[in-house]
N, C-alpha and C. Protein backbone atom coordinates (compact mmCIF):
# COMPACT_ATOMS: atom_id res chain seq x y z
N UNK A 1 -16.14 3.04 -16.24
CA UNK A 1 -16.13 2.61 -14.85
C UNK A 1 -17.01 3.54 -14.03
N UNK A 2 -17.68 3.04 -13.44
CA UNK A 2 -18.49 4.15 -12.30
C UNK A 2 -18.46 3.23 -10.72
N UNK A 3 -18.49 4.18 -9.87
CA UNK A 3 -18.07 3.73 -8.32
C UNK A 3 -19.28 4.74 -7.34
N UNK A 4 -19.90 4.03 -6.31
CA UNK A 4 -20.69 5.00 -5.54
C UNK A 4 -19.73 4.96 -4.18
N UNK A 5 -20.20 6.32 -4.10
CA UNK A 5 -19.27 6.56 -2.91
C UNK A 5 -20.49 7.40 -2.03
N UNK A 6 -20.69 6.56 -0.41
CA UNK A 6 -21.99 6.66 0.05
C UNK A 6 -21.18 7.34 1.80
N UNK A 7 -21.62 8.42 2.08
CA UNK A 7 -21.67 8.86 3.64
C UNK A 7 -21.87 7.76 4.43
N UNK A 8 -20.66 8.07 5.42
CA UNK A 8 -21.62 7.07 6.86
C UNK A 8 -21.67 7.65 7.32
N UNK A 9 -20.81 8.60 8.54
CA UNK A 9 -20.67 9.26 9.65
C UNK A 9 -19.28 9.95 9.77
N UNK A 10 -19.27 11.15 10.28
CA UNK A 10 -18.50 11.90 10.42
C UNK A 10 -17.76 12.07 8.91
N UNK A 11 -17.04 11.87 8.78
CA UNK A 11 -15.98 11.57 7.45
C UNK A 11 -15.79 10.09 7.15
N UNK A 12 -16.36 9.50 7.78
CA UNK A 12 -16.31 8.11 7.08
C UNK A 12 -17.41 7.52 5.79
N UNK A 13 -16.52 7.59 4.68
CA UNK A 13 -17.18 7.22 3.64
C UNK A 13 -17.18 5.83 3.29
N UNK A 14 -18.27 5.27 2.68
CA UNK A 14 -17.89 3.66 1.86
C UNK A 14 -17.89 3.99 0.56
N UNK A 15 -17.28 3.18 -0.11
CA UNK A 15 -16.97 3.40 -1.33
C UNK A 15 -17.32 1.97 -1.97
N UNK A 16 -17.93 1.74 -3.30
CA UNK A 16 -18.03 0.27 -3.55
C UNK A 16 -17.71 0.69 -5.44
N UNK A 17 -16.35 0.56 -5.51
CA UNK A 17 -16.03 0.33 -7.27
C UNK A 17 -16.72 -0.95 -8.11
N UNK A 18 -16.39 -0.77 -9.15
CA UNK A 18 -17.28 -1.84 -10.24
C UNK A 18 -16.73 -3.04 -9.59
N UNK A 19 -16.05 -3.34 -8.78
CA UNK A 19 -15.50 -5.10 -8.94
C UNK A 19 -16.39 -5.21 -7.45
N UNK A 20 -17.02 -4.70 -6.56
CA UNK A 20 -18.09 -4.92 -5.88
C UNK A 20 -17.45 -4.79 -3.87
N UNK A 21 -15.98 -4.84 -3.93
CA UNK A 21 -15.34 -4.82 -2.81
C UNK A 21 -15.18 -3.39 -2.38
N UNK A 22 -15.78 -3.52 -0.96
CA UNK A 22 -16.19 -2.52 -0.13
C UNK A 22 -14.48 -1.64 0.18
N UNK A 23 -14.55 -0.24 0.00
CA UNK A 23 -13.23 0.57 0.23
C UNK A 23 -13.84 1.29 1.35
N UNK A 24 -13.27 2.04 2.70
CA UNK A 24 -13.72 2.52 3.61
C UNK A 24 -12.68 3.37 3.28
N UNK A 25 -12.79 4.67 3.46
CA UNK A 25 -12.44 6.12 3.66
C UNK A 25 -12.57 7.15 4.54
N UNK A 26 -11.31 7.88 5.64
CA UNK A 26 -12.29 8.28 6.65
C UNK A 26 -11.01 9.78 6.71
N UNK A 27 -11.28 10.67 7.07
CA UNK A 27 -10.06 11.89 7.36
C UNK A 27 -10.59 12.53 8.76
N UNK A 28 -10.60 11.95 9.95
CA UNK A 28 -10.58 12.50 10.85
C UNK A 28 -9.31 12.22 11.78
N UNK A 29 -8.62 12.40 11.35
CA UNK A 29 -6.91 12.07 11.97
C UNK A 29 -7.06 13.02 13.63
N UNK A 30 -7.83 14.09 13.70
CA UNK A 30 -7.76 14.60 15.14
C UNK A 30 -8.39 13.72 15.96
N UNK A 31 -8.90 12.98 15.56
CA UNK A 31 -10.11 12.06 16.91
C UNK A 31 -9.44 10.95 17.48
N UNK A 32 -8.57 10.41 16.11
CA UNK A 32 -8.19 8.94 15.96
C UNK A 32 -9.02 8.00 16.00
N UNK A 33 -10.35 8.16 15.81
CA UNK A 33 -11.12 7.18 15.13
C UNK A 33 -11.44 6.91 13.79
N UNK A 34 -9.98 6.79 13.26
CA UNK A 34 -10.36 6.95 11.70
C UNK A 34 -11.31 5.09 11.48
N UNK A 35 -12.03 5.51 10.55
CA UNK A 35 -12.49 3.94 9.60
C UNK A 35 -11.90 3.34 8.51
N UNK A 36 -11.01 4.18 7.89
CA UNK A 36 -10.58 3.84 6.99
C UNK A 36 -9.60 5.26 6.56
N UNK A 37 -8.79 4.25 5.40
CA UNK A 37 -7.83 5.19 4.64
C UNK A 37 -8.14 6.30 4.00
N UNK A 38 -7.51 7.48 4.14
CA UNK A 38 -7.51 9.08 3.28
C UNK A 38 -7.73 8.50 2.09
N UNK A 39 -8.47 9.55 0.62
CA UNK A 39 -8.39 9.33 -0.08
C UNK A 39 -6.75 9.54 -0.92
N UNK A 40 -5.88 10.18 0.06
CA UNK A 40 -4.57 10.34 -0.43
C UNK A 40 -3.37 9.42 -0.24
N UNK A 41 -3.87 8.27 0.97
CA UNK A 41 -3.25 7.05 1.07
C UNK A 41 -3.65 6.15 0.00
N UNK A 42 -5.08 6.09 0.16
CA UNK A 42 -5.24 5.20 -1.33
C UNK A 42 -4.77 5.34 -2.69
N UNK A 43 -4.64 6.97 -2.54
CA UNK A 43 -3.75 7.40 -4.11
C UNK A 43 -2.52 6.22 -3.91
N UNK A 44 -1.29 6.94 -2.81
CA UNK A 44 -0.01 5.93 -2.60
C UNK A 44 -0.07 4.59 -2.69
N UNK A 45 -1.22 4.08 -2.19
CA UNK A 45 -0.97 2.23 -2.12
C UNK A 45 -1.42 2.01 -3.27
N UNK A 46 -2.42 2.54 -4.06
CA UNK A 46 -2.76 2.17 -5.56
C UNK A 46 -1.43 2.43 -6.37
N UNK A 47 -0.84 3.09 -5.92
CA UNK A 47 0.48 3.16 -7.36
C UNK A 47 1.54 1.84 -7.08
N UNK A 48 1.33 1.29 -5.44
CA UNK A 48 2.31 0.21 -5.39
C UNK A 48 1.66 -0.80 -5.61
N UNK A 49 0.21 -0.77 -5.20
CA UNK A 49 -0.28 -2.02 -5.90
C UNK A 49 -0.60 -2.41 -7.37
N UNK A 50 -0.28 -1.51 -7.84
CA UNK A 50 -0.62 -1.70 -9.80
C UNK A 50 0.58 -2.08 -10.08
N UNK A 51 1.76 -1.43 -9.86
CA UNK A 51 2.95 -1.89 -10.48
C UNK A 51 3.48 -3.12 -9.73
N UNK A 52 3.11 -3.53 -8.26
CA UNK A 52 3.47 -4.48 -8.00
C UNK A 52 2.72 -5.81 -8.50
N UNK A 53 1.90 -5.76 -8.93
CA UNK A 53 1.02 -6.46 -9.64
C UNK A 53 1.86 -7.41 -10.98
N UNK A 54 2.10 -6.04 -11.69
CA UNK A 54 2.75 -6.07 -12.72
C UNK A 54 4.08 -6.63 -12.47
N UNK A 55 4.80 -6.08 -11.62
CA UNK A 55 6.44 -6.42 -11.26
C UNK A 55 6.24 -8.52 -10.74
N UNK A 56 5.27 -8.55 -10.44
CA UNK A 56 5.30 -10.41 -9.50
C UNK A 56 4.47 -11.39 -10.74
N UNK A 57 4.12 -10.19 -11.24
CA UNK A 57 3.20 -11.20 -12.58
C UNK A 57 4.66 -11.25 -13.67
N UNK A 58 5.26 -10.63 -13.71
CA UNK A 58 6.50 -10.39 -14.93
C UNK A 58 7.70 -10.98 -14.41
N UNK A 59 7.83 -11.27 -13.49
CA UNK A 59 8.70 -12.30 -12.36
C UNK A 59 8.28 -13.52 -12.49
N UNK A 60 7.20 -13.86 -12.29
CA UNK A 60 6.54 -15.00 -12.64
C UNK A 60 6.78 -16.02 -13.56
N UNK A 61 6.54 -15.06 -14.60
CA UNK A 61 6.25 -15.71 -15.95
C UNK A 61 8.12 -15.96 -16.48
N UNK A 62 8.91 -15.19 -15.64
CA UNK A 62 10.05 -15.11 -15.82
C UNK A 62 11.12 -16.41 -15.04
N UNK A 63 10.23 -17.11 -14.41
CA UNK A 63 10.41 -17.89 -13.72
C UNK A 63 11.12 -18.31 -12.20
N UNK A 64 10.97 -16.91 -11.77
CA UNK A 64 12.07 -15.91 -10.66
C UNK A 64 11.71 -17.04 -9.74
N UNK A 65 12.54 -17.53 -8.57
CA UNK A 65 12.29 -18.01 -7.53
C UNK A 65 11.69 -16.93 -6.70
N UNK A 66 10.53 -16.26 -6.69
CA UNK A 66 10.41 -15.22 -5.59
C UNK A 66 9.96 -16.04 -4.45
N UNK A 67 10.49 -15.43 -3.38
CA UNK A 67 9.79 -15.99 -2.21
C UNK A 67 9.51 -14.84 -0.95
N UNK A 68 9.83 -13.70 -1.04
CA UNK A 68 9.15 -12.53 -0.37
C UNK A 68 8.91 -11.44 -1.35
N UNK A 69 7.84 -10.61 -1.80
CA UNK A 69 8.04 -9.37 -2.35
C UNK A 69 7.22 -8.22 -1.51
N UNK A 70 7.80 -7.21 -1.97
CA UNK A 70 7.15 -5.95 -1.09
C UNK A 70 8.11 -4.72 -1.54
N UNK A 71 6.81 -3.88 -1.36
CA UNK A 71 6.66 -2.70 -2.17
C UNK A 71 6.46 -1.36 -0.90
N UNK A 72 7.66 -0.68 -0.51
CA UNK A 72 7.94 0.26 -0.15
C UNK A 72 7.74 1.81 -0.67
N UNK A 73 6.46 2.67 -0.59
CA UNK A 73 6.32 3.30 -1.23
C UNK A 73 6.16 4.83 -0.31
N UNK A 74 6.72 5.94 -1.00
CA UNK A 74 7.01 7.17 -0.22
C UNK A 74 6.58 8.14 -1.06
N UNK A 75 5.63 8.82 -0.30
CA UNK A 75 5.15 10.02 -1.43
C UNK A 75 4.93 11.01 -0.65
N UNK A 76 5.87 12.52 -1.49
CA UNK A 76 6.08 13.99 -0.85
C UNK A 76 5.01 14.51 -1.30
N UNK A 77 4.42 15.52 -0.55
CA UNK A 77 2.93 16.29 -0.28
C UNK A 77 3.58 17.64 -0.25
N UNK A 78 3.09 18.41 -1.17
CA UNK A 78 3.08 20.18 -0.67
C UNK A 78 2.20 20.29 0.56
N UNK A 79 3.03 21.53 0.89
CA UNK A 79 2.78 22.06 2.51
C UNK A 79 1.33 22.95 2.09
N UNK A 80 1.31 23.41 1.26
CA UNK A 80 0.07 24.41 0.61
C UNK A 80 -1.12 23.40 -0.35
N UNK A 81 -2.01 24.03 0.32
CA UNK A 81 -3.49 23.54 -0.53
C UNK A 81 -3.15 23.64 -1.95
N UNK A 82 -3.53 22.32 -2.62
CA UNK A 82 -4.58 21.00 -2.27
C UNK A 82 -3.61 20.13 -1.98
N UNK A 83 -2.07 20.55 -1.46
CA UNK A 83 -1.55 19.50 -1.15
C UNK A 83 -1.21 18.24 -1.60
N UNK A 84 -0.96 18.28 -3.06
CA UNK A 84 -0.78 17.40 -4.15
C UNK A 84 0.23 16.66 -3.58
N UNK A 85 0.57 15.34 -4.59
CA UNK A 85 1.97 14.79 -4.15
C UNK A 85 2.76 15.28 -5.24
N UNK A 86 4.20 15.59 -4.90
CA UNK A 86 5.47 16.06 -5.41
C UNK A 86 6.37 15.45 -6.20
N UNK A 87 6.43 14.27 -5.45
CA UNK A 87 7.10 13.21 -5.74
C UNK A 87 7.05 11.81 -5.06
N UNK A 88 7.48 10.83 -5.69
CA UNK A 88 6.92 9.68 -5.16
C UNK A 88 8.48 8.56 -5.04
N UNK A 89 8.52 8.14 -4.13
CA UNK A 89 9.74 6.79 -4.28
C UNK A 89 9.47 5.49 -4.52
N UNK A 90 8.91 4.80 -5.00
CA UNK A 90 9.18 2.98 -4.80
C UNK A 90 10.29 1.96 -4.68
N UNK A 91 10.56 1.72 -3.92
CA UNK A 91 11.38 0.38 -3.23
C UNK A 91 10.81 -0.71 -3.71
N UNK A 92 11.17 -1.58 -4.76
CA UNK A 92 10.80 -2.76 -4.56
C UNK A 92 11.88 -3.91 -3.64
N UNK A 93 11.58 -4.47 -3.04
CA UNK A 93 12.06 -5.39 -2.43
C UNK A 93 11.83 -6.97 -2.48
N UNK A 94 12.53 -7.62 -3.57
CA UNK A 94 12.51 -9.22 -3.72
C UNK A 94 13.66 -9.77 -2.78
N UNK A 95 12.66 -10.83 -2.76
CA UNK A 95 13.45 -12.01 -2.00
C UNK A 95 13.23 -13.56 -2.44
N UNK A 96 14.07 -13.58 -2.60
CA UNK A 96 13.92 -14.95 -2.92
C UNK A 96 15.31 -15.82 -3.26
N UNK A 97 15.27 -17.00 -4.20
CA UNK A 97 16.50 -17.83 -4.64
C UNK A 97 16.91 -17.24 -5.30
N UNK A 98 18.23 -17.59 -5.96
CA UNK A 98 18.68 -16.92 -7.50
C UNK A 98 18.24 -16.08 -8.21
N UNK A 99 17.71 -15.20 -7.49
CA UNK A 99 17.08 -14.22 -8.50
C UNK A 99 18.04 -13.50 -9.41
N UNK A 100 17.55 -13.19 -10.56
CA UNK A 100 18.71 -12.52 -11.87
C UNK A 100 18.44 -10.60 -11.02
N UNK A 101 19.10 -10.22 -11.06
CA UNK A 101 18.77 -8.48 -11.12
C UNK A 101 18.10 -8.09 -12.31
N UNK A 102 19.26 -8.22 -13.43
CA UNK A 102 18.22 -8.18 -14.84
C UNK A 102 17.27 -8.39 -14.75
N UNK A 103 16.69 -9.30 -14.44
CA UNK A 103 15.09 -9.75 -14.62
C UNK A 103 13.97 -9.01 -13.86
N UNK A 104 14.73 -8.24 -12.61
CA UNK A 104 13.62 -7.63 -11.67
C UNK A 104 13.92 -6.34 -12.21
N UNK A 105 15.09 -5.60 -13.06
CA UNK A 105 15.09 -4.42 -13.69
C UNK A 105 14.56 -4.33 -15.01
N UNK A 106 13.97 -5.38 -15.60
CA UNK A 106 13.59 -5.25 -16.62
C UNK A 106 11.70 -5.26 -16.18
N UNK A 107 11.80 -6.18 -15.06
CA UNK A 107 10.01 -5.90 -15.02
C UNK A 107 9.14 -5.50 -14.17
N UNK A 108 10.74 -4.44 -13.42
CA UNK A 108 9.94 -2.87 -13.26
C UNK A 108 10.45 -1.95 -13.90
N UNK A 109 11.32 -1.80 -15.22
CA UNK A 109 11.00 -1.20 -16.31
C UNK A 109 9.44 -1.16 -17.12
N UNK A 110 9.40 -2.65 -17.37
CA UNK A 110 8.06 -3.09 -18.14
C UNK A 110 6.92 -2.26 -17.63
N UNK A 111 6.96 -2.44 -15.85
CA UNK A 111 5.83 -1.86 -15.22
C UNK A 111 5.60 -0.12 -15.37
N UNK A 112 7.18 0.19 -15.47
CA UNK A 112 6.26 1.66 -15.24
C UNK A 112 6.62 2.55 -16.28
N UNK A 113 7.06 1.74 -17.71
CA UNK A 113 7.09 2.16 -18.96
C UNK A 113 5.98 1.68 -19.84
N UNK A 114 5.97 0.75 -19.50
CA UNK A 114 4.25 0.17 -20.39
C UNK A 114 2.92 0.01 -19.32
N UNK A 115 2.86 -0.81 -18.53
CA UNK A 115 1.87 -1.28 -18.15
C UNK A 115 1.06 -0.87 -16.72
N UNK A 116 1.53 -0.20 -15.89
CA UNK A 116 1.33 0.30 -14.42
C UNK A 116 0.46 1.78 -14.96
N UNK A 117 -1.07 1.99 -15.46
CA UNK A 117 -1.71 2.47 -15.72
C UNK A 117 -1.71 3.83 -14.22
N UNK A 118 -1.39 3.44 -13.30
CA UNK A 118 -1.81 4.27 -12.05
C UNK A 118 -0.32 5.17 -12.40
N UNK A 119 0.99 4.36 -12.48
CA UNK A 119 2.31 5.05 -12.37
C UNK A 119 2.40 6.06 -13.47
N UNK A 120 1.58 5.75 -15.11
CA UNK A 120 1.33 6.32 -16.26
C UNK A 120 0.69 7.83 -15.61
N UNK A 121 -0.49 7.69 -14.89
CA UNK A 121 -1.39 8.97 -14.91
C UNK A 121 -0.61 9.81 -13.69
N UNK A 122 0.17 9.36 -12.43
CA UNK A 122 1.24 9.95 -11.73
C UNK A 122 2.52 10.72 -12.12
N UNK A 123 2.76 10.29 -12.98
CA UNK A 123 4.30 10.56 -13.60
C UNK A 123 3.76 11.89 -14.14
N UNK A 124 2.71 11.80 -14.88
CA UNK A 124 2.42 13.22 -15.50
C UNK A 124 2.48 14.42 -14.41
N UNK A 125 1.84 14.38 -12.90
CA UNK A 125 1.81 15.29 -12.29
C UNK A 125 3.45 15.40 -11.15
N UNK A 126 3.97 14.09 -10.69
CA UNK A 126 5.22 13.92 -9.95
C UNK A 126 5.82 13.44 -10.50
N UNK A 127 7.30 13.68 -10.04
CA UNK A 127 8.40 12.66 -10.26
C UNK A 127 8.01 11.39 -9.30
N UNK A 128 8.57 10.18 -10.27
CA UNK A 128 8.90 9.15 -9.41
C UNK A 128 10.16 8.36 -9.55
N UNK A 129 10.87 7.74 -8.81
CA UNK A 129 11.98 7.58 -8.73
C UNK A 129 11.53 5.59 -8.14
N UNK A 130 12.45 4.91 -9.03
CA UNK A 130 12.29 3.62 -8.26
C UNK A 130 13.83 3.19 -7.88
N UNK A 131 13.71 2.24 -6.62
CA UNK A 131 14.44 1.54 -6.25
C UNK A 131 14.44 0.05 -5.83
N UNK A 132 15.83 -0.58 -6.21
CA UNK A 132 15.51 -2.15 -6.23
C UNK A 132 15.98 -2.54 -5.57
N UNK A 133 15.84 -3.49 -4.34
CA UNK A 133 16.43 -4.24 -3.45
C UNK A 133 16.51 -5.55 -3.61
N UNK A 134 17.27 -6.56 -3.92
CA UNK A 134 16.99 -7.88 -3.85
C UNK A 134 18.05 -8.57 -3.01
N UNK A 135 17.28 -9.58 -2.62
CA UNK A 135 17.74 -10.48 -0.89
C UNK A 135 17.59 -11.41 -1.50
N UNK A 136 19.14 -12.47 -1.49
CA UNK A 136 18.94 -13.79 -2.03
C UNK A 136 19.18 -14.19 -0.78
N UNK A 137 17.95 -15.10 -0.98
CA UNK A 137 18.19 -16.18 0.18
C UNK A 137 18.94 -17.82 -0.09
């Protein structure tokens, strides 16, 4: 995989990965003109978007009535440089009909025992801890 990651101004970077969609990156939080997300938010939303990926594709195929999902994700930062993350929480939150519990504990098991490649290379440096919410409607 290779990705260019090109200056604009101030701290605002573009970023364009192999699949060709433009990422904006910006760390000027004193101005409040940011352009885009820290590269340390994108760490957090990439770990909920891989496994949530995985968790609605494995629901899916499972035949879940989903009809809301969302992915609540919380990640602790040391106070000291480089300010790594510590630990991480995920909330998943389904909604939908009849949903089984089993079925949404088994495929976010699936996700972040086999297949959630982002949660794989995280776990090595933080704990992560998941949690399941489901709302039958």
């Amino acid at each position: 995989m290779d990705a260019t990651i090109t200056l604009q101004d101030g701290m605002h970077f573009m970023a364009v990965p192999p699949s060709g969609m433009v990422v904006h990156m910006d760390s000027q939080p004193e101005t409040g003109q940011r352009q885009g997300a820290s590269p340390m938010e994108l760490l957090l939303v990439s770990l909920g978007g891989c496994t949530g990926m995985d968790v609605i594709s494995i629901l899916r195929k499972k035949r879940q009535n989903v009809t809301g999902f969302e992915l609540r994700v919380h990640g602790d930062r040391s106070t000291d440089h480089p300010k790594v993350f510590t630990a991480f929480t995920i909330e998943y939150v389904v909604r939908g009909v009849g949903i089984d519990p089993a079925a949404v504990a088994r495929a976010v098991e699936l996700s972040v025992e086999n297949y959630c490649s982002v949660h794989a290379m995280l776990h090595k440096a933080a704990d992560i801890k998941t949690v399941i919410t489901i709302i039958q409607e």
